[in-house]
Protein backbone atom coordinates (compact mmCIF):
# COMPACT_ATOMS: atom_id res chain seq x y z
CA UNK A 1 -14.52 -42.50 -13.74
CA UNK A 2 -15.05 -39.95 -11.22
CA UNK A 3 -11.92 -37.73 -12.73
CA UNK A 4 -13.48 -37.70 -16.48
CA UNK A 5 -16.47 -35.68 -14.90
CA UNK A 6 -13.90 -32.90 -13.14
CA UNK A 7 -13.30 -29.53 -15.03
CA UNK A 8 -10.34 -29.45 -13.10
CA UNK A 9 -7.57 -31.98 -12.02
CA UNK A 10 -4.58 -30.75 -9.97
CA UNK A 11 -2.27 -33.29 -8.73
CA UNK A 12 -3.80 -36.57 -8.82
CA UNK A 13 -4.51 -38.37 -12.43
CA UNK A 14 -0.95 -38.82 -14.43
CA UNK A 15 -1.68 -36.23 -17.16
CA UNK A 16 -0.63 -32.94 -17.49
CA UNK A 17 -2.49 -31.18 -20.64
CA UNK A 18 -3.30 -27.34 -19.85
CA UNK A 19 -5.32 -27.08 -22.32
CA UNK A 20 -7.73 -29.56 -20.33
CA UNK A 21 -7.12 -28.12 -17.47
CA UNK A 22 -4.90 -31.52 -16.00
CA UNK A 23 -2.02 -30.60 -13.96
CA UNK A 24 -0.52 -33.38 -12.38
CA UNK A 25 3.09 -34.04 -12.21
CA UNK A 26 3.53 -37.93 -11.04
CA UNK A 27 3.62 -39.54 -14.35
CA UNK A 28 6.57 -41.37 -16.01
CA UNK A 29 8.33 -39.17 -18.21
CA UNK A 30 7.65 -35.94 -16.84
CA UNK A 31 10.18 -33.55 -17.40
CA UNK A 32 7.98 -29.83 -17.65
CA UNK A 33 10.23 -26.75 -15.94
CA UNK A 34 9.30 -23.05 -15.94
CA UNK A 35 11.52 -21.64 -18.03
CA UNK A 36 12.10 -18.00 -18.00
CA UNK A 37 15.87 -19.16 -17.10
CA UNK A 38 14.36 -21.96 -14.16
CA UNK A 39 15.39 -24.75 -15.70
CA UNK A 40 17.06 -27.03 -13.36
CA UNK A 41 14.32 -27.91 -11.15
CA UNK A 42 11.36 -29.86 -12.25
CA UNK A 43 7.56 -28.20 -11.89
CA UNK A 44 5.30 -29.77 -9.49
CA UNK A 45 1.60 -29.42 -10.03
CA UNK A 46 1.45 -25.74 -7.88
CA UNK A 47 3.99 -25.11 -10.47
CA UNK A 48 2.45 -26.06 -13.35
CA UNK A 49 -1.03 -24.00 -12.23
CA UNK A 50 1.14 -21.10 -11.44
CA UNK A 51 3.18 -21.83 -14.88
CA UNK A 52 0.01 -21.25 -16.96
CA UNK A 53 -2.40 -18.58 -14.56
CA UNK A 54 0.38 -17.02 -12.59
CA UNK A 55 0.63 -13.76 -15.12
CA UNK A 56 -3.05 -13.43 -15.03
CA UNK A 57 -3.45 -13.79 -11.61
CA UNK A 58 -0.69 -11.31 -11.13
CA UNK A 59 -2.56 -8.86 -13.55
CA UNK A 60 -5.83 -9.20 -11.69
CA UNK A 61 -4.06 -8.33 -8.14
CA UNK A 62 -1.45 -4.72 -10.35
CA UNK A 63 -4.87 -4.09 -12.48
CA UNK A 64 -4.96 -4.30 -16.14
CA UNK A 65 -3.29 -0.84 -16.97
CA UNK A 66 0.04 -2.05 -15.29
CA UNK A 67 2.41 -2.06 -17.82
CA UNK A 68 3.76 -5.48 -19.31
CA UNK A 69 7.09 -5.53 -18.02
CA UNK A 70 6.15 -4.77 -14.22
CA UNK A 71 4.10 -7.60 -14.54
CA UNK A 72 6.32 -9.87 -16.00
CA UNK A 73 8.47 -8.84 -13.37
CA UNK A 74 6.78 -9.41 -10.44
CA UNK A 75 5.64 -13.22 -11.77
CA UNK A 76 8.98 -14.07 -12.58
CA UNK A 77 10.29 -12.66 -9.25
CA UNK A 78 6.55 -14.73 -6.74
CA UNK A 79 8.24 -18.16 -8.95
CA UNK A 80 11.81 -17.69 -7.38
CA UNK A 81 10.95 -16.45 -4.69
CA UNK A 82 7.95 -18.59 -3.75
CA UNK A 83 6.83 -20.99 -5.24
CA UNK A 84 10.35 -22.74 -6.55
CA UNK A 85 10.97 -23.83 -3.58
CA UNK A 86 7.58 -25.42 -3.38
CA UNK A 87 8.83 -27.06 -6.80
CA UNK A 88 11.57 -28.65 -5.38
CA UNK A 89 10.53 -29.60 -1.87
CA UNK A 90 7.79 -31.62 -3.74
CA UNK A 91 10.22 -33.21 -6.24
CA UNK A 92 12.76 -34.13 -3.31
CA UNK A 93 15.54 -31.57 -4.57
CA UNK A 94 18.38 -30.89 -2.27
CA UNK A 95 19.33 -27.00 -1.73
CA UNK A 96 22.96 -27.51 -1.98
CA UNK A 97 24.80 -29.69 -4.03
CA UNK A 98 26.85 -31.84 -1.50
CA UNK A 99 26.85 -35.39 0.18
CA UNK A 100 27.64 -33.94 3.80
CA UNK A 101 24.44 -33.87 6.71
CA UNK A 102 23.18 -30.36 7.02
CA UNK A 103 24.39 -28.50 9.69
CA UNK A 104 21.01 -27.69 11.10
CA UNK A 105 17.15 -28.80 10.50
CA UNK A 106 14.64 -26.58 8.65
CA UNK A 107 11.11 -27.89 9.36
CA UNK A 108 9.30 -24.34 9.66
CA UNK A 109 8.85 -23.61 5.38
CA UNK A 110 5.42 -23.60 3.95
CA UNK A 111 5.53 -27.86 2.96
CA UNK A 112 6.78 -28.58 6.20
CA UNK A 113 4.02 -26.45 7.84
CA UNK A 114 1.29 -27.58 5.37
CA UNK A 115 2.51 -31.17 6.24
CA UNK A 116 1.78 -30.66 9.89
CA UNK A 117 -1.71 -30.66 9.30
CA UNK A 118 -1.43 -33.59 7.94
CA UNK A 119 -3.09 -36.37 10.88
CA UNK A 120 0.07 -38.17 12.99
CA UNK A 121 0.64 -41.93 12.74
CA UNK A 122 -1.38 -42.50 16.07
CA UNK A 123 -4.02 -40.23 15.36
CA UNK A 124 -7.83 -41.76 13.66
CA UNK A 125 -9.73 -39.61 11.43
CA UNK A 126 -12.51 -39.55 9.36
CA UNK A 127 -13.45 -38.15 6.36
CA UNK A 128 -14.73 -35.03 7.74
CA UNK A 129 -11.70 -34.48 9.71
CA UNK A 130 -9.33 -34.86 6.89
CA UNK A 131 -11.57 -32.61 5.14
CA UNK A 132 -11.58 -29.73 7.46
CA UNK A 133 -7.38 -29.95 7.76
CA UNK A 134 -7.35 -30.42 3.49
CA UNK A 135 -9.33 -26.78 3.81
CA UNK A 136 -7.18 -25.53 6.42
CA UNK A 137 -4.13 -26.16 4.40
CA UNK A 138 -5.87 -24.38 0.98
CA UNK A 139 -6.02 -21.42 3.57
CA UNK A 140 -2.79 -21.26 4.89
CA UNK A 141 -1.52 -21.91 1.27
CA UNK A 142 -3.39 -19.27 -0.20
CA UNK A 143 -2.89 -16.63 2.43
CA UNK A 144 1.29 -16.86 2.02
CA UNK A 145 0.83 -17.15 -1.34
CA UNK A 146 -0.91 -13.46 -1.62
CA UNK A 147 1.19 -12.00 1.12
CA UNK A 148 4.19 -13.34 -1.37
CA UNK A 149 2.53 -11.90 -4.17
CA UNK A 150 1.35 -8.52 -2.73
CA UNK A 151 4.81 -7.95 -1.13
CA UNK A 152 6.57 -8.13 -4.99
CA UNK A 153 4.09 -5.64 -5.95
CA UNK A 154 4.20 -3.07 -3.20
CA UNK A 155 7.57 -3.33 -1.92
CA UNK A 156 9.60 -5.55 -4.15
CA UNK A 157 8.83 -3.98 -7.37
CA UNK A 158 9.24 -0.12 -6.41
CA UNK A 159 12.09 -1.14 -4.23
CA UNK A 160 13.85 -2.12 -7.55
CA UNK A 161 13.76 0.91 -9.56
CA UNK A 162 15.72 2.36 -6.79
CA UNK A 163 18.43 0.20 -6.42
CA UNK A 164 18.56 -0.06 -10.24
CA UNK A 165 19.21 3.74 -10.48
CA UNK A 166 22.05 3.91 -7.33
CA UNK A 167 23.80 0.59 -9.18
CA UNK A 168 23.94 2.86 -12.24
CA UNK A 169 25.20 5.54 -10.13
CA UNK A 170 27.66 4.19 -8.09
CA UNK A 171 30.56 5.69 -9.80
CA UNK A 172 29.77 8.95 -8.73
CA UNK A 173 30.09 7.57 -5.13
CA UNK A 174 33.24 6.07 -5.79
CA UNK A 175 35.15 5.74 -9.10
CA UNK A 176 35.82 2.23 -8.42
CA UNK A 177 31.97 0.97 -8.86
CA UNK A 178 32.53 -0.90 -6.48
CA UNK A 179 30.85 1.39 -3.42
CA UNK A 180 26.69 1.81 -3.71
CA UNK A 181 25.27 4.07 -1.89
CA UNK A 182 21.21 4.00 -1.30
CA UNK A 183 19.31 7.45 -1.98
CA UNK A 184 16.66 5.57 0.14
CA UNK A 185 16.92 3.19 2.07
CA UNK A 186 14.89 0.23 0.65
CA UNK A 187 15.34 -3.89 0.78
CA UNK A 188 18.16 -4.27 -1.76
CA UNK A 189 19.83 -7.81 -1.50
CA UNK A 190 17.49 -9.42 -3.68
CA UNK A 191 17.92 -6.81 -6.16
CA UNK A 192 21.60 -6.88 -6.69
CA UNK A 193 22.57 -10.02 -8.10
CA UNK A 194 19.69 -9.90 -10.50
CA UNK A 195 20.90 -6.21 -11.66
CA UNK A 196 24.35 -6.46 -11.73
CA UNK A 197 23.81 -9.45 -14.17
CA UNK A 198 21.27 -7.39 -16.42
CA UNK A 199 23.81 -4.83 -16.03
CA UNK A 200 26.83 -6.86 -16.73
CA UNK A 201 28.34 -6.33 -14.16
CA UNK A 202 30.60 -9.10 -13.46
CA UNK A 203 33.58 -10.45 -12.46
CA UNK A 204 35.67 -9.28 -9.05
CA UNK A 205 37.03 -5.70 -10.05
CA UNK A 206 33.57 -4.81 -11.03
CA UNK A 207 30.83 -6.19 -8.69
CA UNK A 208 29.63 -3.97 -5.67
CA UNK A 209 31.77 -5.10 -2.36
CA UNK A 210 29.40 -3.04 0.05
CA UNK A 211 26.50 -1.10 0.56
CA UNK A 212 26.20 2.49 2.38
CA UNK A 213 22.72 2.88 3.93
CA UNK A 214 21.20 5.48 6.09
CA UNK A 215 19.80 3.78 9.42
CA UNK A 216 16.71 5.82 9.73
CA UNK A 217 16.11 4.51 13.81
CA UNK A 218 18.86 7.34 14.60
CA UNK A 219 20.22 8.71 11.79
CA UNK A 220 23.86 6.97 11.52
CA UNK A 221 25.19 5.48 8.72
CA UNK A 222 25.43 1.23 7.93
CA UNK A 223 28.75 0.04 5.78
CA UNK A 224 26.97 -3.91 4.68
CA UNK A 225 29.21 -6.21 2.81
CA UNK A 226 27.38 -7.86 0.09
CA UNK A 227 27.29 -11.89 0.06
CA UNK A 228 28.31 -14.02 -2.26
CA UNK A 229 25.64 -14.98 -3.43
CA UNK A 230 21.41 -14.83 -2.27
CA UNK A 231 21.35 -15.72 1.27
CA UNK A 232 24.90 -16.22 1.38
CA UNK A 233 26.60 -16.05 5.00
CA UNK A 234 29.86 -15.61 3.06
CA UNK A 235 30.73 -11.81 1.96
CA UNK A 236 32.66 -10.73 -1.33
CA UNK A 237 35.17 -8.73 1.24
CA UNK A 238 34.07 -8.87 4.72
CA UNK A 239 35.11 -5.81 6.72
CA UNK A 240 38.97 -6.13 7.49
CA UNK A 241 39.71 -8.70 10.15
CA UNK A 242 41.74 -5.88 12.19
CA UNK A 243 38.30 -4.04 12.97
CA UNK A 244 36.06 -6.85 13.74
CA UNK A 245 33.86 -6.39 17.40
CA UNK A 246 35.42 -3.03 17.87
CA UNK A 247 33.63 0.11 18.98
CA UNK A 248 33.36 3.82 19.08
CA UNK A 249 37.07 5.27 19.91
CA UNK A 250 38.94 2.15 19.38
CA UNK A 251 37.58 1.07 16.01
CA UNK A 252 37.99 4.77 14.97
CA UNK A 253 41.46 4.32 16.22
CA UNK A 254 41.85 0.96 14.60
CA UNK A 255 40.58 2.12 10.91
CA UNK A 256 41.91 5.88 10.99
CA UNK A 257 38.15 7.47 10.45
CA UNK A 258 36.26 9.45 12.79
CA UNK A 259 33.21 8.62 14.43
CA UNK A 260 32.95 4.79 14.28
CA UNK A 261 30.54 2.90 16.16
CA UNK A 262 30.99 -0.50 15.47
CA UNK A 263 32.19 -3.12 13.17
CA UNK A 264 30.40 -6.33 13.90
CA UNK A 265 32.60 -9.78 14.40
CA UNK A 266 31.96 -11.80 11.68
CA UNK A 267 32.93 -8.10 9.64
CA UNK A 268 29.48 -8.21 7.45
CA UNK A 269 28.41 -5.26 8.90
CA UNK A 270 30.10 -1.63 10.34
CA UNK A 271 29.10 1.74 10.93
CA UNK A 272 29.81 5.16 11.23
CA UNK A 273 27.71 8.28 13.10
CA UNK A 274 28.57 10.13 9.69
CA UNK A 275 27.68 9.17 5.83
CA UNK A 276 31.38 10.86 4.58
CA UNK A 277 32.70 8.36 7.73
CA UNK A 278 30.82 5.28 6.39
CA UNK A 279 32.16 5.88 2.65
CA UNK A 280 35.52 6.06 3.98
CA UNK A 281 35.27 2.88 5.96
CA UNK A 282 34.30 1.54 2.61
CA UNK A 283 37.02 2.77 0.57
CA UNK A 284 39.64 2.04 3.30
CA UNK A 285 38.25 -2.02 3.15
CA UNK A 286 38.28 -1.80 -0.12
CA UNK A 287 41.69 -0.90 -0.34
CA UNK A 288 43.18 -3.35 2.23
């Protein structure tokens, strides 16, 4: 009786209808994903809020002269990047597909943390208490979730437009397309996969292998590999295996380019003193 008097239900009465403002996910037969290309993972009721006032909240936060497509962009981009996961922890969705124990524990995400206010078996609380930790959780919640959001918009979202333009150009930097060199250097890993496949770019002789970067602490030059995929530990084409945890003269010696300073072991990462050195580390790995 006490939910027919609500304006708002989120999580808690077996009905989802948006248009009364019920957003729960528990029932029998639910089957409600974002869309927008998300369609694997089922929405849980944070989901299915953000589903239906995540472009408007988004539009408050840009301002209402922000053009359509930069908002669109930056609600698509807070789903995957934040609240998915929320989507699937709740709905007991394993990250990888496969039958083997994970190779480590990863209790420090945002359900794990919001379920360690939850009270411990031994502890006794009231109302009041359970209260007070339901409010610190809507806190902690809402803070990450407008860090998340603010980041896409000030960082994420300009960041983009960058990497989108030195994709496009990276066949002046090497005729291969296969080099990409940033004009400034900006977070671009979460921007790659997304615009090589808007792009079509695809497929082995096509996708970028590595990244040239300017290291603006001192000036010298990064060579990056680019994973497999988001996240990935695994590169397209790691550095060759001949210059792995080599330094300064010998990797110089090693590679036949002047002015190395490292190539790291696992060969994600290398570098050069000189942006001509760290373009020819690149086209020398690609090569080999």
């Amino acid at each position: 009786e006490l939910l027919k008097t609500l304006d708002v239900i989120i999580d808690v009465g077996g009905e989802y209808d948006a248009a009364n403002n019920r957003f729960d996910h528990h029932q029998k037969g639910f089957e409600e994903v974002f869309g927008s290309g998300f369609d694997k993972i089922k929405l849980s009721s944070a989901g299915l809020v953000y589903k239906h006032f995540g472009r408007e909240i988004v539009e408050s936060v840009m301002g209402a002269d922000s053009a359509k497509e930069d908002v669109e962009a930056v609600y698509l981009h807070v789903y995957k990047s934040f609240m998915q996961c929320i989507d699937a922890v709740d709905n007991g969705v394993n990250q990888y597909d496969t039958t083997s124990p994970p190779l480590y524990t990863n209790n420090t995400h945002l359900s794990a943390r919001v379920g360690n206010l939850n009270p411990d078996w031994y502890e006794t609380t009231g109302d009041e208490e359970l209260m007070a930790r339901f409010k610190s959780a809507m806190a902690l919640t809402g803070s990450e979730f407008m860090e998340a959001l603010h980041y896409a918009i000030k960082s994420w979202l300009p960041a983009r437009s960058y990497v989108l333009k030195d994709l496009k150009d990276r066949t002046v930097v090497d005729p291969s397309g296969q080099i990409m060199k940033l004009s400034s250097f900006v977070p671009w890993k979460s921007h790659v996969y997304e615009l090589e496949a808007e792009l079509g770019i695809q497929g082995d002789e096509m996708n970028v292998k590595y990244v040239v970067y300017e290291d603006e602490r001192d000036g010298s030059w990064r060579i990056q590999a680019v994973g497999m995929a988001p996240g990935s530990f695994t590169s397209r084409k790691p550095l060759p295996e001949a210059w792995r945890g080599l330094r300064d003269g010998a990797l110089s010696e090693a590679c036949g380019v002047p002015d190395c300073v490292f190539v790291h072991a696992s060969g994600f990462i290398g570098g050069n003193k000189r942006m001509d050195g760290a373009l020819e580390m690149a086209r020398k790995a690609l090569a080999m």
